[in-house]
C-alpha atoms as a PDB file:
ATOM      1  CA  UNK A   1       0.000   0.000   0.000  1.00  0.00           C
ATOM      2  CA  UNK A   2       1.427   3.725  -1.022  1.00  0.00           C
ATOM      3  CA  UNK A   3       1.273   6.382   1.167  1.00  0.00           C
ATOM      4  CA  UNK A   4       0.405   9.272  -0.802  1.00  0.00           C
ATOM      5  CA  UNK A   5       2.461  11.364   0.503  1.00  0.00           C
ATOM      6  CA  UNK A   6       5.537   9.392   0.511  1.00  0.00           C
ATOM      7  CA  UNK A   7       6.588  10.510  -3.106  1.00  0.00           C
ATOM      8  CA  UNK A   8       6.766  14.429  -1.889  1.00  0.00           C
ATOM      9  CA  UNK A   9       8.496  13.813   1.654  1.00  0.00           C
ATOM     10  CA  UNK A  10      11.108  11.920  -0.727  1.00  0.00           C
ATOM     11  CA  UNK A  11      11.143  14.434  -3.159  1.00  0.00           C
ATOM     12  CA  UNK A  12      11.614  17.428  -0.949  1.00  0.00           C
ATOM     13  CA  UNK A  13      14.306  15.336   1.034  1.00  0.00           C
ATOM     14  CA  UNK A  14      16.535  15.226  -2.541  1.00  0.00           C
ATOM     15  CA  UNK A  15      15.969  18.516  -3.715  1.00  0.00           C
ATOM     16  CA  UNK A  16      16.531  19.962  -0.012  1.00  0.00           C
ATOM     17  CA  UNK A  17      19.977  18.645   0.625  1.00  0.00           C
ATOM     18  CA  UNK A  18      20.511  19.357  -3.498  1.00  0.00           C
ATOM     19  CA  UNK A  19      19.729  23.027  -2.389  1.00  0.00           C
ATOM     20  CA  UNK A  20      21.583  23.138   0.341  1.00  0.00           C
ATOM     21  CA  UNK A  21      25.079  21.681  -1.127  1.00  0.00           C
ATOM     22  CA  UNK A  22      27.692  24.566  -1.238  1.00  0.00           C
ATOM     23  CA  UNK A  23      27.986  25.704  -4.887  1.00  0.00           C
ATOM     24  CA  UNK A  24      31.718  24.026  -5.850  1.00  0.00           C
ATOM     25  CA  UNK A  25      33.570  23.038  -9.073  1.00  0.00           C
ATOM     26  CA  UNK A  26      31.789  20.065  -9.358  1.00  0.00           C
ATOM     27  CA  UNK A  27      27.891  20.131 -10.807  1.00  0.00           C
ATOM     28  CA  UNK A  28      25.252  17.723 -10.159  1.00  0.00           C
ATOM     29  CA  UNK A  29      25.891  15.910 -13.209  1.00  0.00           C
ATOM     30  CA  UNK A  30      29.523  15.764 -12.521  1.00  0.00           C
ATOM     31  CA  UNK A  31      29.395  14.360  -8.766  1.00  0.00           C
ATOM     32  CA  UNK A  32      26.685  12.005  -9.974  1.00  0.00           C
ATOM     33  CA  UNK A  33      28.947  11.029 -13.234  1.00  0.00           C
ATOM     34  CA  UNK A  34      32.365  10.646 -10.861  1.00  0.00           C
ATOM     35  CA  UNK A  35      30.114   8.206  -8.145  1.00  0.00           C
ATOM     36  CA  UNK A  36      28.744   6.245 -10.964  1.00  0.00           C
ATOM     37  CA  UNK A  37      32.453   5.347 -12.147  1.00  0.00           C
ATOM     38  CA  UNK A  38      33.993   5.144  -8.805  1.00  0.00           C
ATOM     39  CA  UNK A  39      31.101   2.716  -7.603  1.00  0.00           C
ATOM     40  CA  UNK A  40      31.567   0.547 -10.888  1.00  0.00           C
ATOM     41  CA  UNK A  41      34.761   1.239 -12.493  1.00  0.00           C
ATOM     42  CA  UNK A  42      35.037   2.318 -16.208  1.00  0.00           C
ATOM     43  CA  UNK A  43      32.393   3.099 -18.535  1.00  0.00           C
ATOM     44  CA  UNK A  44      31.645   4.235 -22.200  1.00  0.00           C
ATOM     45  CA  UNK A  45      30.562   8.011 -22.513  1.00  0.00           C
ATOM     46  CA  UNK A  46      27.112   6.403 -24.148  1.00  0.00           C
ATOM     47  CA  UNK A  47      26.591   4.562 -21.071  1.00  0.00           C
ATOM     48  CA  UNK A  48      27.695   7.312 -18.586  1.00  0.00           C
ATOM     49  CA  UNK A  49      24.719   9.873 -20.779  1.00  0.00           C
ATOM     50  CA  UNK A  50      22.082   6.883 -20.624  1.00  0.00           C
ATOM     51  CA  UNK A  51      22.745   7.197 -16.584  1.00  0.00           C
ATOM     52  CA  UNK A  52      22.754  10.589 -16.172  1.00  0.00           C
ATOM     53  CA  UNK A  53      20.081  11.173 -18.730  1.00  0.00           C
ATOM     54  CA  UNK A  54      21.426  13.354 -20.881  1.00  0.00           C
ATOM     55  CA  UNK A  55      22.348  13.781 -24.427  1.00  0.00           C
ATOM     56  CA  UNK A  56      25.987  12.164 -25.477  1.00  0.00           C
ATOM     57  CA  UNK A  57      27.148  15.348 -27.094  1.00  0.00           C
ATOM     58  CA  UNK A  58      26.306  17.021 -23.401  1.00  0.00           C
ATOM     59  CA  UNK A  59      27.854  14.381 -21.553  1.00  0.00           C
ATOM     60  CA  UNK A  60      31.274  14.063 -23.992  1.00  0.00           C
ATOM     61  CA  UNK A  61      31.558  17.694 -22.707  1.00  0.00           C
ATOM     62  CA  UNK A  62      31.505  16.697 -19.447  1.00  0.00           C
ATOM     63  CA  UNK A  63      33.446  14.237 -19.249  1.00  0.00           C
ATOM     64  CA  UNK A  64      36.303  16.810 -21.451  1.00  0.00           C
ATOM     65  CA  UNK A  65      35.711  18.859 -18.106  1.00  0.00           C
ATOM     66  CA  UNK A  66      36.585  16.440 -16.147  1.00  0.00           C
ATOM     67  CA  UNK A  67      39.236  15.419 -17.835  1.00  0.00           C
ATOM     68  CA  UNK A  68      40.891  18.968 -18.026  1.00  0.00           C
ATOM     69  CA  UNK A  69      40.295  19.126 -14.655  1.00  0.00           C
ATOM     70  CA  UNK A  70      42.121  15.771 -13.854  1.00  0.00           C
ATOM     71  CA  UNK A  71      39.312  14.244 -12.479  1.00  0.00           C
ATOM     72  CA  UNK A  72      38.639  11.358 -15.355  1.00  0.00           C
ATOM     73  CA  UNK A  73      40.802   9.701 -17.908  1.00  0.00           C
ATOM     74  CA  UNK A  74      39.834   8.077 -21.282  1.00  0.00           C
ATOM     75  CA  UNK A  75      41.537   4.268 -22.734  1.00  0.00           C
ATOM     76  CA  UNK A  76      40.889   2.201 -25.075  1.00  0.00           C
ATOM     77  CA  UNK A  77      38.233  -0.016 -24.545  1.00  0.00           C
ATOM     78  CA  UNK A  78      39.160  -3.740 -24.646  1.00  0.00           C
ATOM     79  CA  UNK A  79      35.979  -4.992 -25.958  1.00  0.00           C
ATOM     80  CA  UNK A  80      35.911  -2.440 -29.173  1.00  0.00           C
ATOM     81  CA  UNK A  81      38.960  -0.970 -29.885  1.00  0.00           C
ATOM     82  CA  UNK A  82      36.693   2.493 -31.671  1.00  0.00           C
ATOM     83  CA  UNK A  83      35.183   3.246 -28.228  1.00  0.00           C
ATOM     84  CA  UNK A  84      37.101   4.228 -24.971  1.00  0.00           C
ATOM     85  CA  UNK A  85      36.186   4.250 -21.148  1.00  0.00           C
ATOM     86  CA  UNK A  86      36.080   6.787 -18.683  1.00  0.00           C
ATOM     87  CA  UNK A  87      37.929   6.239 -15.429  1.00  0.00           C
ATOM     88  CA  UNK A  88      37.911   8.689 -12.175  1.00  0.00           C
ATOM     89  CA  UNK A  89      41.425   9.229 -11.068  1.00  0.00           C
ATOM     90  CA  UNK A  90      42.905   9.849  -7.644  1.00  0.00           C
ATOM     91  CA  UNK A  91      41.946  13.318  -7.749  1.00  0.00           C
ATOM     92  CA  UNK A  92      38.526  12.761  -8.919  1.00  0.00           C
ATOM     93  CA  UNK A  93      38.120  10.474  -5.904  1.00  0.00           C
ATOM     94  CA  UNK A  94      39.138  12.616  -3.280  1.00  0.00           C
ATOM     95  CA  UNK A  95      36.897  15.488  -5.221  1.00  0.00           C
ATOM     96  CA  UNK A  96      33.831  13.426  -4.924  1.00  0.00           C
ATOM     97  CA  UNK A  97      34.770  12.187  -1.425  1.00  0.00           C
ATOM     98  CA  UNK A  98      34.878  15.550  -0.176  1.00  0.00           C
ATOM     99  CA  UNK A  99      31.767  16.541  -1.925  1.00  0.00           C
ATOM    100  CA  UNK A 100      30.006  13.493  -0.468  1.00  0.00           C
ATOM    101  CA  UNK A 101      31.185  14.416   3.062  1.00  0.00           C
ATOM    102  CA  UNK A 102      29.959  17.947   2.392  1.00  0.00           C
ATOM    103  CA  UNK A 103      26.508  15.949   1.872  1.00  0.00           C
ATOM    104  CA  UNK A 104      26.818  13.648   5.256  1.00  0.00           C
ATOM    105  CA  UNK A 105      27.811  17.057   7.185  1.00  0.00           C
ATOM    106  CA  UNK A 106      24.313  18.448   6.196  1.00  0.00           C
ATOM    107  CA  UNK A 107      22.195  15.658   6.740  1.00  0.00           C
ATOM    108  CA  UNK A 108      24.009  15.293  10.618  1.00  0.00           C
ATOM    109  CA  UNK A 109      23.526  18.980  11.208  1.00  0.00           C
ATOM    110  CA  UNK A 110      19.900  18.072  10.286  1.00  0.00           C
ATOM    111  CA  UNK A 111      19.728  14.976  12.033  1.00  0.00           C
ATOM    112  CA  UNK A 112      21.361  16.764  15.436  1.00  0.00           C
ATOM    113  CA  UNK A 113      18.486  19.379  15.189  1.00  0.00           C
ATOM    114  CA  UNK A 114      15.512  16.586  15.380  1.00  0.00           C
ATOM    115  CA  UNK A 115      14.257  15.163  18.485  1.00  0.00           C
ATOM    116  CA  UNK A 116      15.053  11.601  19.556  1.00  0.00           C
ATOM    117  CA  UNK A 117      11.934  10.317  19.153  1.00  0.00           C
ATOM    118  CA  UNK A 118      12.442  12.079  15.222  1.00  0.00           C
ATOM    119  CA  UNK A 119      15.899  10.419  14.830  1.00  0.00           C
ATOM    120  CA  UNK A 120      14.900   6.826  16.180  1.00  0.00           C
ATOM    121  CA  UNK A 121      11.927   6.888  13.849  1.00  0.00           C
ATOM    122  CA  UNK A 122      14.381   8.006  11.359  1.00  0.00           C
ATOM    123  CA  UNK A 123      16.780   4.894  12.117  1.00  0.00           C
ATOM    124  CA  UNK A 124      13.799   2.653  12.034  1.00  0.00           C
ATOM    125  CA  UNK A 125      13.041   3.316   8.539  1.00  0.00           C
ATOM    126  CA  UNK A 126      16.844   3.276   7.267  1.00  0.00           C
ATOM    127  CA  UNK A 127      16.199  -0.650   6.239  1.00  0.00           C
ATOM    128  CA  UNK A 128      12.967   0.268   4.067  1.00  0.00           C
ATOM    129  CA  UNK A 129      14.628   3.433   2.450  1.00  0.00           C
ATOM    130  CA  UNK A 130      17.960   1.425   1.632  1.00  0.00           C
ATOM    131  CA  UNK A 131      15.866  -1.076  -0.127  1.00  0.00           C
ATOM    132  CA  UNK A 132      13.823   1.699  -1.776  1.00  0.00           C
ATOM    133  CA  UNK A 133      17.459   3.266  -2.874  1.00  0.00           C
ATOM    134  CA  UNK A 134      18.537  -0.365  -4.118  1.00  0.00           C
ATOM    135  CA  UNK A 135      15.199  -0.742  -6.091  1.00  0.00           C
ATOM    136  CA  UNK A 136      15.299   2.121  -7.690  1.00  0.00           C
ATOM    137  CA  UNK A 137      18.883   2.265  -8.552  1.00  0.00           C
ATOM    138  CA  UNK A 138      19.258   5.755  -7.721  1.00  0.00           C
ATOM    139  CA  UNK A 139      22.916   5.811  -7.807  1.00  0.00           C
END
């Protein structure tokens, strides 16, 4: 059974903690783009625009940012020698690893301002909303 108002407690969760990440070098696109390699290695620009939903023309750009930036590199790909993958380096790890603690530092500012009763109910529903995550394959 759906709650009805589950989809715009969800929604106003992302987009608040979207809102309130301090503006940086990296866009949404990019962070997104850098987690999606890090969490599964090397992938094909096509593959890496399918995820992020964007155009491959928009996300070749991207990924020339990155690269500029030395957060990404591009190789051959083994399987077809007229494609290559994109790989986050080093630098792009510790980028997105700082970006993602900027996130966690929000949420537990937002967290410590709740009530207990608010943060065990919270806790409770971690199981249901990590399943949720996993069956949506938001990341």
């Amino acid at each position: 059974m759906r709650n009805a108002g589950s989809e715009i407690v969800l929604r106003q969760v992302a987009h608040a903690i979207v809102r309130r990440t301090p503006r940086g070098s990296l866009s949404r696109a990019a962070a997104s783009s850098l987690a999606r390699l890090d969490d599964h290695g090397p992938e094909r620009i096509t593959a890496l625009a399918e995820r992020e939903a964007v155009s491959q023309p928009a996300m070749t750009a991207l990924v020339r940012r990155l690269e500029n930036a030395g957060l990404v590199t591009r190789h051959a790909d083994a399987e077809d020698a007229r494609a290559t993958r994109i790989s986050i380096t080093e630098q792009g790890r510790a980028t997105l690893h700082e970006r993602l603690a900027q996130y966690d530092k929000l949420i537990g500012e937002a967290l410590d301002r709740l009530s207990d009763d608010d943060r065990a109910s919270i806790a409770a529903a971690l199981p249901a909303l990590e399943n949720f995550v996993r069956t949506y394959d938001f990341h």
